[in-house]
N, C-alpha and C. Protein backbone atom coordinates (compact mmCIF):
# COMPACT_ATOMS: atom_id res chain seq x y z
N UNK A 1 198.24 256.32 334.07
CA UNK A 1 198.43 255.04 334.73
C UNK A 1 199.51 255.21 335.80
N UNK A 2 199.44 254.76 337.00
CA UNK A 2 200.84 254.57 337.90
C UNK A 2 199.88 252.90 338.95
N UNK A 3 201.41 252.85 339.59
CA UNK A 3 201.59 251.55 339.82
C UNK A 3 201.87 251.79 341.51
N UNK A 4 200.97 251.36 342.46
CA UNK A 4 201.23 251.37 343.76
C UNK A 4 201.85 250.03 343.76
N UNK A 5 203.13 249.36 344.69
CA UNK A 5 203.39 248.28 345.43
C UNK A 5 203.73 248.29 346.74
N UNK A 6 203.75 247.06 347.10
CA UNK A 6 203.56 246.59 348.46
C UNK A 6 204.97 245.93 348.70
N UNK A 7 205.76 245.75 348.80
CA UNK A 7 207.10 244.82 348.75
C UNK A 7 207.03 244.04 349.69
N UNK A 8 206.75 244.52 351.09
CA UNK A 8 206.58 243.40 351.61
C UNK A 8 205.32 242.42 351.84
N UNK A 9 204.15 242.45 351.34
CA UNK A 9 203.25 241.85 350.73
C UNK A 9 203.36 240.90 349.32
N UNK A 10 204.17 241.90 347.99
CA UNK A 10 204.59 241.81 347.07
C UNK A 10 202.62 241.78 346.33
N UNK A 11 201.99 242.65 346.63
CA UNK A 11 201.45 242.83 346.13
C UNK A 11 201.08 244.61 344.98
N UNK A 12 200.57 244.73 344.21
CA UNK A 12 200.61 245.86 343.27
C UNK A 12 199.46 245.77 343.16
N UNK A 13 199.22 247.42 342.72
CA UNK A 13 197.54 248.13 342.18
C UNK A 13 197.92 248.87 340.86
N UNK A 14 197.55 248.49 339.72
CA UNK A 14 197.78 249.03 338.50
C UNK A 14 196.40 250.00 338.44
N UNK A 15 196.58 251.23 338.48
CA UNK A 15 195.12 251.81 338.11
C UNK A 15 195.95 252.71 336.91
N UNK A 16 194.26 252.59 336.03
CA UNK A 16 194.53 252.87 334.66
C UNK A 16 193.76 254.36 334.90
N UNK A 17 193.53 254.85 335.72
CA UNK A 17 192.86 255.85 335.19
C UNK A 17 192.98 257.14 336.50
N UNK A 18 193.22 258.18 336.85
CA UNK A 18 193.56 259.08 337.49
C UNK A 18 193.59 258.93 339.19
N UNK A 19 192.24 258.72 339.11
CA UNK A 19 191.74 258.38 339.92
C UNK A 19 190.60 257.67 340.44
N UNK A 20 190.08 256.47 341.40
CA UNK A 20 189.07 255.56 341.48
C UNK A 20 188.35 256.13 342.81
N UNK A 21 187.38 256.98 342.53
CA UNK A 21 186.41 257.38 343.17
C UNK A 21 185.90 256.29 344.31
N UNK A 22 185.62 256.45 345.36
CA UNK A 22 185.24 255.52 346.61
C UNK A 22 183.72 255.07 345.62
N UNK A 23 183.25 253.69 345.95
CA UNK A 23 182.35 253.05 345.27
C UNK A 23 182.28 252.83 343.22
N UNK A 24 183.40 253.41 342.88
CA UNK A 24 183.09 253.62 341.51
C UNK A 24 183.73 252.11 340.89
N UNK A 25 184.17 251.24 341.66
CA UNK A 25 185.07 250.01 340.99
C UNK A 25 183.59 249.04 341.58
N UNK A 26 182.66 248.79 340.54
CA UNK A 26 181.53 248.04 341.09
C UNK A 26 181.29 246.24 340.91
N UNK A 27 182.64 246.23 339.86
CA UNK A 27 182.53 244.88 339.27
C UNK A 27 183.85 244.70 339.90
N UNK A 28 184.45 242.91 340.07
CA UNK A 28 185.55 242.59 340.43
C UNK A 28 185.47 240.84 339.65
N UNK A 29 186.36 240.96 338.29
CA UNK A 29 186.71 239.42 338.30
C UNK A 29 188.28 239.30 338.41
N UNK A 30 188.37 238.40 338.97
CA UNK A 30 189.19 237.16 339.28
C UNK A 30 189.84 236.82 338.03
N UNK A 31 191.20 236.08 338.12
CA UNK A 31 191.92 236.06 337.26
C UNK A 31 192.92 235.41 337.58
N UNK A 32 193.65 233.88 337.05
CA UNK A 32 194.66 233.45 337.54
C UNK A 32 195.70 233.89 336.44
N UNK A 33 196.73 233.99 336.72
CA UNK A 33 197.97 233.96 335.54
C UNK A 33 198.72 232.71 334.98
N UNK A 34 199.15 232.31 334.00
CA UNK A 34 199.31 231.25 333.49
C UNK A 34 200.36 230.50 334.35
N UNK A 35 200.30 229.86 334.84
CA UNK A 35 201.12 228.76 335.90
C UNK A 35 200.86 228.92 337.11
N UNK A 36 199.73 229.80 337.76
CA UNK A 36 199.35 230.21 339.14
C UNK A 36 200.11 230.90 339.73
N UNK A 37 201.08 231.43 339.37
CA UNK A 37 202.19 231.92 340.10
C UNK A 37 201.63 233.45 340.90
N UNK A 38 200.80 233.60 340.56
CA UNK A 38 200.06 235.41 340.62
C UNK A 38 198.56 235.40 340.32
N UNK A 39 197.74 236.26 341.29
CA UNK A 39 196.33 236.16 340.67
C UNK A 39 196.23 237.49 340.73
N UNK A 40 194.82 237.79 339.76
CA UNK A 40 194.56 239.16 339.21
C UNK A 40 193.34 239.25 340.02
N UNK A 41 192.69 240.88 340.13
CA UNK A 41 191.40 241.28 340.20
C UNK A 41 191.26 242.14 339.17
N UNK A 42 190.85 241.99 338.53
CA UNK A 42 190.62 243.38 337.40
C UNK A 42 189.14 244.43 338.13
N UNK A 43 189.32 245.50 338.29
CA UNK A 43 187.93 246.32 339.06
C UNK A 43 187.46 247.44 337.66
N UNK A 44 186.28 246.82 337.43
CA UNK A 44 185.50 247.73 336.53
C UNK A 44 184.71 248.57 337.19
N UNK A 45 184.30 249.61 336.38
CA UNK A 45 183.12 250.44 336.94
C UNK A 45 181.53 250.34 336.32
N UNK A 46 180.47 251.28 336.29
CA UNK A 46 179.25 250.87 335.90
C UNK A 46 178.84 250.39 334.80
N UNK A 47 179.80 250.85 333.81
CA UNK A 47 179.66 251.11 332.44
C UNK A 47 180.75 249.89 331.75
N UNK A 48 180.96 249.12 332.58
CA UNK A 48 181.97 248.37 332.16
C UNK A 48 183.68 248.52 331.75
N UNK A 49 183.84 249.58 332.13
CA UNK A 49 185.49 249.97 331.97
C UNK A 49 186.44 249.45 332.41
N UNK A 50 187.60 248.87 332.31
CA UNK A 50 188.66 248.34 333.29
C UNK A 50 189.34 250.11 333.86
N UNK A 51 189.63 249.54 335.14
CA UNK A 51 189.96 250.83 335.82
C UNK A 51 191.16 250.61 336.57
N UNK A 52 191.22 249.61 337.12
CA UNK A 52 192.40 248.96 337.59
C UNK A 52 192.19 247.48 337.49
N UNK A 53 193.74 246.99 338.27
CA UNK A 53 194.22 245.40 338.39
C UNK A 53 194.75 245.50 339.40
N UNK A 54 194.11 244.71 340.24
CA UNK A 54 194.99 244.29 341.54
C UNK A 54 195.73 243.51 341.14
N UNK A 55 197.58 242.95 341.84
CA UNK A 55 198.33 242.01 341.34
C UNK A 55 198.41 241.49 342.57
N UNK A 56 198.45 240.26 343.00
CA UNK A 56 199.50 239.44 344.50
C UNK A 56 200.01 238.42 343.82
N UNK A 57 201.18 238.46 344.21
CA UNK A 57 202.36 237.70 343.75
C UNK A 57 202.88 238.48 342.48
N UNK A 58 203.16 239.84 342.78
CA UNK A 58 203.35 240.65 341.46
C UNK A 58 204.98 240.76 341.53
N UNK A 59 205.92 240.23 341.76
CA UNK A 59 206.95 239.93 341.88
C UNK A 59 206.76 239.15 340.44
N UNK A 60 206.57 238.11 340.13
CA UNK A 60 205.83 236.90 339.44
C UNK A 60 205.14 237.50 338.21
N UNK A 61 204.45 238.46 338.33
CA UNK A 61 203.37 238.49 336.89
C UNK A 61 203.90 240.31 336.41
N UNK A 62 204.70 241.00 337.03
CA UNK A 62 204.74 241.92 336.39
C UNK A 62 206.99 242.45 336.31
N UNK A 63 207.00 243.35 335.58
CA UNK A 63 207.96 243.66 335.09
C UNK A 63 208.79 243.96 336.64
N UNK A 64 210.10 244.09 336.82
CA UNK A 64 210.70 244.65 337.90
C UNK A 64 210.81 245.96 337.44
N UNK A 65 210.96 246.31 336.62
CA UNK A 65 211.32 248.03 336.03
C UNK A 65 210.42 248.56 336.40
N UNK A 66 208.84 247.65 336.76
CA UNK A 66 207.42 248.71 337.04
C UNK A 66 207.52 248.26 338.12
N UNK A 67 207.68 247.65 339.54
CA UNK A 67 207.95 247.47 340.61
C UNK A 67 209.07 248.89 341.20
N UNK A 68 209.86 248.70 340.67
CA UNK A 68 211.01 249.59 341.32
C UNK A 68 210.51 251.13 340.66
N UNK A 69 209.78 251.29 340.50
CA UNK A 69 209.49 252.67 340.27
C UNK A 69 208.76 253.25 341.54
N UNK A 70 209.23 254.88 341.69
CA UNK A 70 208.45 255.00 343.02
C UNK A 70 206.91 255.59 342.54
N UNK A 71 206.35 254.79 343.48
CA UNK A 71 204.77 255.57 343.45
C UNK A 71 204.74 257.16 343.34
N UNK A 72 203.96 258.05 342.64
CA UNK A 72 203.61 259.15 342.52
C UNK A 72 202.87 259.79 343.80
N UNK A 73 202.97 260.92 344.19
CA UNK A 73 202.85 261.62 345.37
C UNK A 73 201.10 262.03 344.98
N UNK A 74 200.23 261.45 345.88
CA UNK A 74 199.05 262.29 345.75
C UNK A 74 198.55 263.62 346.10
């Protein structure tokens, strides 16, 4: 798992899994967080897997300890 952000967007990409192949995230639901403060995309693939979560307003719905971490070098 690693955690891309955006700071000045304040948006984040939680991907759960190494890597997300171009076309392999085929499903996308929607997702508000409890008080609206932040909405989700969760992106599955064919088989139904969660693969990632898009966050905006991830200031709001996720930890600062996982914000302030630096992204991993591809």
């Amino acid at each position: 798992m690693h955690i891309e952000y955006d700071q000045e967007n304040d948006t984040a990409y939680v991907c759960l899994v190494a890597r997300i192949a171009d076309g392999a995230a085929v499903r996308q639901v929607a997702v508000e967080t409890p008080g609206g403060e932040a909405d989700l995309t969760l992106d599955f693939d064919q088989s139904g897997r969660l693969l990632g979560i898009e966050v905006i307003g991830a200031r709001a719905a996720l930890p600062a300890e996982l914000l302030s971490r630096e992204a991993p070098r591809a």
